[in-house]
Each structure stands twice: as C-alpha cells, then as structure tokens.
Protein backbone atom coordinates (compact mmCIF):
# COMPACT_ATOMS: atom_id res chain seq x y z
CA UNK A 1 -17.86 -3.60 7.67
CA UNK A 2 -17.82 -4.32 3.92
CA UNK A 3 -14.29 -5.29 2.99
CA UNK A 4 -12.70 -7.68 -0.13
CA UNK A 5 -12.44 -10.40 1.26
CA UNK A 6 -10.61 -12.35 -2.02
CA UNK A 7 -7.58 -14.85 -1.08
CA UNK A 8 -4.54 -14.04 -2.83
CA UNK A 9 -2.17 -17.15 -2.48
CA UNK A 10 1.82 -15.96 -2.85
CA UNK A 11 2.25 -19.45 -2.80
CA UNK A 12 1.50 -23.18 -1.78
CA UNK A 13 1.17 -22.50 2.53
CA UNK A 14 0.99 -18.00 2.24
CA UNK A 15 -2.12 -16.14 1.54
CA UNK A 16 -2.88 -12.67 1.16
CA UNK A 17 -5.65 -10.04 1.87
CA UNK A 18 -5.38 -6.22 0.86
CA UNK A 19 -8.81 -5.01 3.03
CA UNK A 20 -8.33 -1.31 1.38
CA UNK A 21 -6.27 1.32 -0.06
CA UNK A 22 -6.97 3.61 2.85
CA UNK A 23 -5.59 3.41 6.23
CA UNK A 24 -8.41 4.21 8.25
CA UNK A 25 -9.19 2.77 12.32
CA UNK A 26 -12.12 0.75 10.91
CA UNK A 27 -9.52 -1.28 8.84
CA UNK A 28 -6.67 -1.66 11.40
CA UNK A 29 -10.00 -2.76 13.74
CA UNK A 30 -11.33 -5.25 10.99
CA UNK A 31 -7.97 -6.62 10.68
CA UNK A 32 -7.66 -6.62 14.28
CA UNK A 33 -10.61 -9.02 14.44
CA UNK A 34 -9.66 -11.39 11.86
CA UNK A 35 -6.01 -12.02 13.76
CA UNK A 36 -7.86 -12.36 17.08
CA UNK A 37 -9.96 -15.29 15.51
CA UNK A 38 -6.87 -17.21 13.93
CA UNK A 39 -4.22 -16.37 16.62
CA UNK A 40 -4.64 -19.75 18.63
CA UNK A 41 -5.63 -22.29 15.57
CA UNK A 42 -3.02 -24.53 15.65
CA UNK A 43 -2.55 -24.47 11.90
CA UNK A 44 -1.92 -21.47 11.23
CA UNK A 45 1.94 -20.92 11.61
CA UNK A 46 2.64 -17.25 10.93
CA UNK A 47 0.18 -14.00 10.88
CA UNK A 48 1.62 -10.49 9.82
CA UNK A 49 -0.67 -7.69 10.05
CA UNK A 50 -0.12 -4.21 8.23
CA UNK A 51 -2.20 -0.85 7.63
CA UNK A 52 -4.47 -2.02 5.04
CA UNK A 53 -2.89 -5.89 4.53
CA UNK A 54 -2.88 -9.40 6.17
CA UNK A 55 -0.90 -12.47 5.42
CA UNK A 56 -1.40 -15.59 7.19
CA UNK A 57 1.11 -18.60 6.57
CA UNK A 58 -0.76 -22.10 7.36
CA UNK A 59 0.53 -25.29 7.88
CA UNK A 60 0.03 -27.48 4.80
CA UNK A 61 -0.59 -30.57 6.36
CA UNK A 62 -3.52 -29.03 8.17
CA UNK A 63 -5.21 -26.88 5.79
CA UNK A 64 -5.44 -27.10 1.94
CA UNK A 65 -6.10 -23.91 -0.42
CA UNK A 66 -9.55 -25.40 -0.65
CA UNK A 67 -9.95 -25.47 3.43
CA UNK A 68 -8.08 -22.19 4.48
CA UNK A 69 -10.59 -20.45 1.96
CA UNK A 70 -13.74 -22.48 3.96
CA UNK A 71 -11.97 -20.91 7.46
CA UNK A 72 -11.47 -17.24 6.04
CA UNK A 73 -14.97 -17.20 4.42
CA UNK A 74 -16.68 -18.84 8.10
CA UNK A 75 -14.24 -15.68 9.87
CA UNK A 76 -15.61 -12.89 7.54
CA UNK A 77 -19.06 -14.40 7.64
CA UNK A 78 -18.81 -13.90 11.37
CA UNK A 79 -17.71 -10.76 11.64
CA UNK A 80 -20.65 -9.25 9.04
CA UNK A 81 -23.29 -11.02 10.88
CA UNK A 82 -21.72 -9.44 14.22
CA UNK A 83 -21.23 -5.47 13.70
CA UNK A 84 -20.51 -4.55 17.02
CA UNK A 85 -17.78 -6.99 17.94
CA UNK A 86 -14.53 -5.28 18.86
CA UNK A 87 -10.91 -6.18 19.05
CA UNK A 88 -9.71 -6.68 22.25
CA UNK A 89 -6.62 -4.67 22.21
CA UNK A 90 -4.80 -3.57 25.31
CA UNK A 91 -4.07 0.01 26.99
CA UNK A 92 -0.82 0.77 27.48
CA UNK A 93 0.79 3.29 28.81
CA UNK A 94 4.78 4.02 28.38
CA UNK A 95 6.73 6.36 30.34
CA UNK A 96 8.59 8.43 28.65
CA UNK A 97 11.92 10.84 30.32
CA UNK A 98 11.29 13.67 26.85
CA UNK A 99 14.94 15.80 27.42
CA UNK A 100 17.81 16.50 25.28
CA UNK A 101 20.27 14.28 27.55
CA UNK A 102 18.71 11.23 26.08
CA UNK A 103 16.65 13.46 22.93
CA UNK A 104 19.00 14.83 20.40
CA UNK A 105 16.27 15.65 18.53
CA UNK A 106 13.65 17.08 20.94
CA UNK A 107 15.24 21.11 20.62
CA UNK A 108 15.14 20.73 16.69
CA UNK A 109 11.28 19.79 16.49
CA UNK A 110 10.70 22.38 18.41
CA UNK A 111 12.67 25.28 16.84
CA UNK A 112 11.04 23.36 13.16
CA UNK A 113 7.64 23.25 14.27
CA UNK A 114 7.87 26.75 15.55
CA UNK A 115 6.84 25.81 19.33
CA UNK A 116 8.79 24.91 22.81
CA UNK A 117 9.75 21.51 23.50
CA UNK A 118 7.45 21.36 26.45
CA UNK A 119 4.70 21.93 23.56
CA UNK A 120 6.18 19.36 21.62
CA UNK A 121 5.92 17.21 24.58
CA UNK A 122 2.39 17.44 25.50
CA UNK A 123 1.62 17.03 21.79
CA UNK A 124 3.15 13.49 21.63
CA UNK A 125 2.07 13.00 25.12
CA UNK A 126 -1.76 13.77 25.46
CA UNK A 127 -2.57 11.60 22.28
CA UNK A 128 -3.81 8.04 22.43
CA UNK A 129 -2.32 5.65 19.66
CA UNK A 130 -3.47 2.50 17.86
CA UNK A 131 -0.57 -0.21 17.00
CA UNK A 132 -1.59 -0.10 13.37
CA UNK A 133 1.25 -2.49 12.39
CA UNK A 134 4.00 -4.90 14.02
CA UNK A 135 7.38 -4.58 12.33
CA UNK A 136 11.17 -3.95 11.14
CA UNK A 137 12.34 -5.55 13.96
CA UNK A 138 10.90 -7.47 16.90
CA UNK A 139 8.86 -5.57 19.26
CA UNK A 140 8.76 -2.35 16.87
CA UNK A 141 5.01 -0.91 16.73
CA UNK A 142 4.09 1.74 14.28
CA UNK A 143 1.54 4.43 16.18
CA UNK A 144 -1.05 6.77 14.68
CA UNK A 145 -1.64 9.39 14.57
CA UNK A 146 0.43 11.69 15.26
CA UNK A 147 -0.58 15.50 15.78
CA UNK A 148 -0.44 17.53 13.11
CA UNK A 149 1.55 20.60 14.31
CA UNK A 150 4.32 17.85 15.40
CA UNK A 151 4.50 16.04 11.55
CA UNK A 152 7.67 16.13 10.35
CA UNK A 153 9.51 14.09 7.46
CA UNK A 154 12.07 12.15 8.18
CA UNK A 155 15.54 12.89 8.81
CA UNK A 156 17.81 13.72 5.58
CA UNK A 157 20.63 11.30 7.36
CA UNK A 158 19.56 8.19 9.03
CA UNK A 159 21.28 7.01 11.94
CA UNK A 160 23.50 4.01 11.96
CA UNK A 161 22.85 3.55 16.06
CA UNK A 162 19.46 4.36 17.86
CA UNK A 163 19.61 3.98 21.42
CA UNK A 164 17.40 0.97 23.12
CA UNK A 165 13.73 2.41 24.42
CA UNK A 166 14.08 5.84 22.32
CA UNK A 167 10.79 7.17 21.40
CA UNK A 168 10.64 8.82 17.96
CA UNK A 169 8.59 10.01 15.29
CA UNK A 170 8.29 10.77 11.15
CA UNK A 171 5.43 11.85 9.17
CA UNK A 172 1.99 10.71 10.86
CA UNK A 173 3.61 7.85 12.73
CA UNK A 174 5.47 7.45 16.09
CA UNK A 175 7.30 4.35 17.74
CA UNK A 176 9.66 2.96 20.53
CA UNK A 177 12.65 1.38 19.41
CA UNK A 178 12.85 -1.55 21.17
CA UNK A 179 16.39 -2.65 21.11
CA UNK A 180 19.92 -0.75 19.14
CA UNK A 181 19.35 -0.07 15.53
CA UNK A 182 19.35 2.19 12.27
CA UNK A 183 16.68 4.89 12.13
CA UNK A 184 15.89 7.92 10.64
CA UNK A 185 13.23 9.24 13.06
CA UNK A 186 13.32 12.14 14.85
CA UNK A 187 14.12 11.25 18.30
CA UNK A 188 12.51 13.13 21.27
CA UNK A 189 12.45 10.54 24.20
CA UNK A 190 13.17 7.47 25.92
CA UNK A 191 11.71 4.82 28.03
CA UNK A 192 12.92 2.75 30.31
CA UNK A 193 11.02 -0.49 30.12
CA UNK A 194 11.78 -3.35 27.86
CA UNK A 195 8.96 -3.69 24.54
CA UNK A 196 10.30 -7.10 24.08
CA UNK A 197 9.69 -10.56 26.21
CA UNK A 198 11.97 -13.07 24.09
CA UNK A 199 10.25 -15.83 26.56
CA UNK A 200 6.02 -14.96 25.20
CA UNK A 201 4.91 -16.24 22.09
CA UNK A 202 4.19 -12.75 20.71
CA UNK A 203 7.61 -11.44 21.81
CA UNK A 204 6.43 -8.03 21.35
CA UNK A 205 4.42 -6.24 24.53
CA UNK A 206 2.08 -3.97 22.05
CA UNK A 207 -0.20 -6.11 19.28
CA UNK A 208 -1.89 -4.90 16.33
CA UNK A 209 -5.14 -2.95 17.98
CA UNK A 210 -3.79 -1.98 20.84
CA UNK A 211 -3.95 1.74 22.50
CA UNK A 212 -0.68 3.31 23.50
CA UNK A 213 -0.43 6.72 25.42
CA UNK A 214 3.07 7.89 26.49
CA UNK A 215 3.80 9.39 29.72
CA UNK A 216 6.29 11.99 30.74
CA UNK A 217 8.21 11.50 33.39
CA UNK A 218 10.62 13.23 35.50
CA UNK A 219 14.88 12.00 35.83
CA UNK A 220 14.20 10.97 38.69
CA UNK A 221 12.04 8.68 38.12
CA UNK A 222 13.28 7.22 34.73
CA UNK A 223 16.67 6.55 36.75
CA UNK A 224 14.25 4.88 39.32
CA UNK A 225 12.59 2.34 36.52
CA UNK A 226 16.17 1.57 35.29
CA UNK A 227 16.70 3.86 32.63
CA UNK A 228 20.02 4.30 31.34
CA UNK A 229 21.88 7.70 29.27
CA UNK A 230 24.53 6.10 27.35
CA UNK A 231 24.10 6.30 23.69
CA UNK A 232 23.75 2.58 22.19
C-alpha cells in the first residue's frame, strides 16, 4: 500500500488525510486499518472515515501537532512494513421483507431496469457489501457496490419521511435507514432489526470495513422479528 500520507491540520485539535482520488477496496481497507489502530487511544476524541478521506480530532492536552504527526507516521510505518495485515471488519447479514407493502419503489426499478422485481431482488440480495463510509445520520452505512443492471440515479423528488429499517439504493451505493428521515433513494425493502445501539460507544451496528449481505425474507417471518408496515 503506497498512499499520501501528508497531515492536513483544519485546525488546532482536527487533522486531515485524503489517501486518493479513487474509491477503490484497497483504500476503504487502508483506511480501515488506520481507524482500527487509533480507535481505543485515549486521545484521540473523534474519527470520521469516508471513501477516500480520514479525519481524526485529538485531544489537545494529550497530543501536540508535533506528537499526533510522530503517532500517524509510527501507524503508516506499520502498516508498509506489514502488507498482509487486514481490517477486521465484521459479516453481517440483514434480513430484508423486499415487497411493495413496505417498497414503494420495488415495482418501479423493476419496470426501469427492464427486469421483474424478483430479479431486482436477487440482484441486491446475492451481493456482498463493504461499509465504505459511516454517515448522515447515526447508524447510516453507505454499501458498495451495487450491481450494475440495478444502478439507478436518484429520485427527481426526495422524500420528506423514510420509514425506520427501509433498505434503499442510488447510483452505485445502497443503505438501511436506520431511524425516520428525508431521502431520495429508491426504496425496495425493509428490515426489521434496529442498526442503532444508543447504549455502545460506536452507536452504529456496521463500521467502516465491514461486509454486509442482505437477506430476503418471507412476511411471515419479518412480522416474527418485529417488523412493522406503517409508513414513518
């Protein structure tokens, strides 16, 4: 891995890294790595992870400009002298009930993409994401990537209300909204487990790294897990 590696400070406790100007799974897996080694040091009080950036807020009585460049440089150091190290991200699967009752947008994919919503389905269904990035709201992951006969842009009119646990997707990207907001996804699902434990440090259940695969399941069964069908 051969990455810049220059700190950009946005000010006096907040610096910056831009790793590349590609998204690619060797970056989101670099970055990965460097939040894994600075997750539990005690002086660093924020880390926000994104496609191709990383910015890490440090406590100033703790570390200096001077000394958070002498812990960045021992972390990449590390991590070119160690290759084969990998992030440990998590598999997780999410079950998923994919039907119109609780998808208002699962028949219009379809009819756009010019296939049947139970190929739409098994598109978004038999692909294994990466949590590239951690945002918008808590608990919100942005997956890649989706499959290319299922890309669409987003909607023309955003929602004001997205249901809690909807599964949607835009573009290349696909996520779980984990509690009632905005959106202008396409929506084509929703689970019935919660992405958000307000009592863990991370609050969110997926991290940067991690491997998400959806599965569908019957009505049945998302009634079982606790899944609801009113709209917000």
């Amino acid at each position: 891995m051969n990455f810049p590696t220059e700190c950009q400070f946005l000010n006096s406790q907040t610096c910056f890294f831009e790793f590349s100007k590609e998204v690619s799974e060797e970056v989101s897996e670099y970055i990965a790595l460097v939040v894994a080694a600075l997750e539990h040091d005690p002086g660093i009080v924020d880390i926000i992870a994104s496609y191709t950036t990383l910015m890490v807020v440090f406590d100033r009585h703790q570390y200096d400009r001077h000394s958070i460049r002498k812990r960045f440089k021992c972390i990449f150091s590390q991590l070119a002298n160690e290759p084969s190290l990998q992030a440990k991200g998590k598999s997780i699967e999410i079950p998923v009930f994919y039907d119109p009752e609780v998808a208002p947008d699962l028949l219009d994919v379809a009819e756009r993409c010019q296939i049947t919503p139970e190929e739409v389905i098994a598109l978004h269904s038999e692909r294994v994401y990466r949590a590239y990035a951690i945002g918008f709201m808590p608990g919100y992951a942005y997956l890649g990537t989706l499959d290319p006969r299922i890309q669409l842009p987003r909607r023309d009119t955003p929602r004001l209300k997205v249901a809690k646990g909807t599964v949607a997707f835009a573009e290349k990207q696909t996520a779980v909204y984990p509690s009632v907001s905005p959106g202008g996804w396409h929506l084509v699902g929703r689970t019935p487990i919660e992405l958000v434990d307000w009592s863990s440090e991370s609050l969110s259940l997926m991290k940067v790294g991690d491997r998400i695969q959806f599965k569908a399941i019957s009505r049945d069964d998302y009634v079982a897990l606790g899944g609801t069908f009113h709209g917000v």
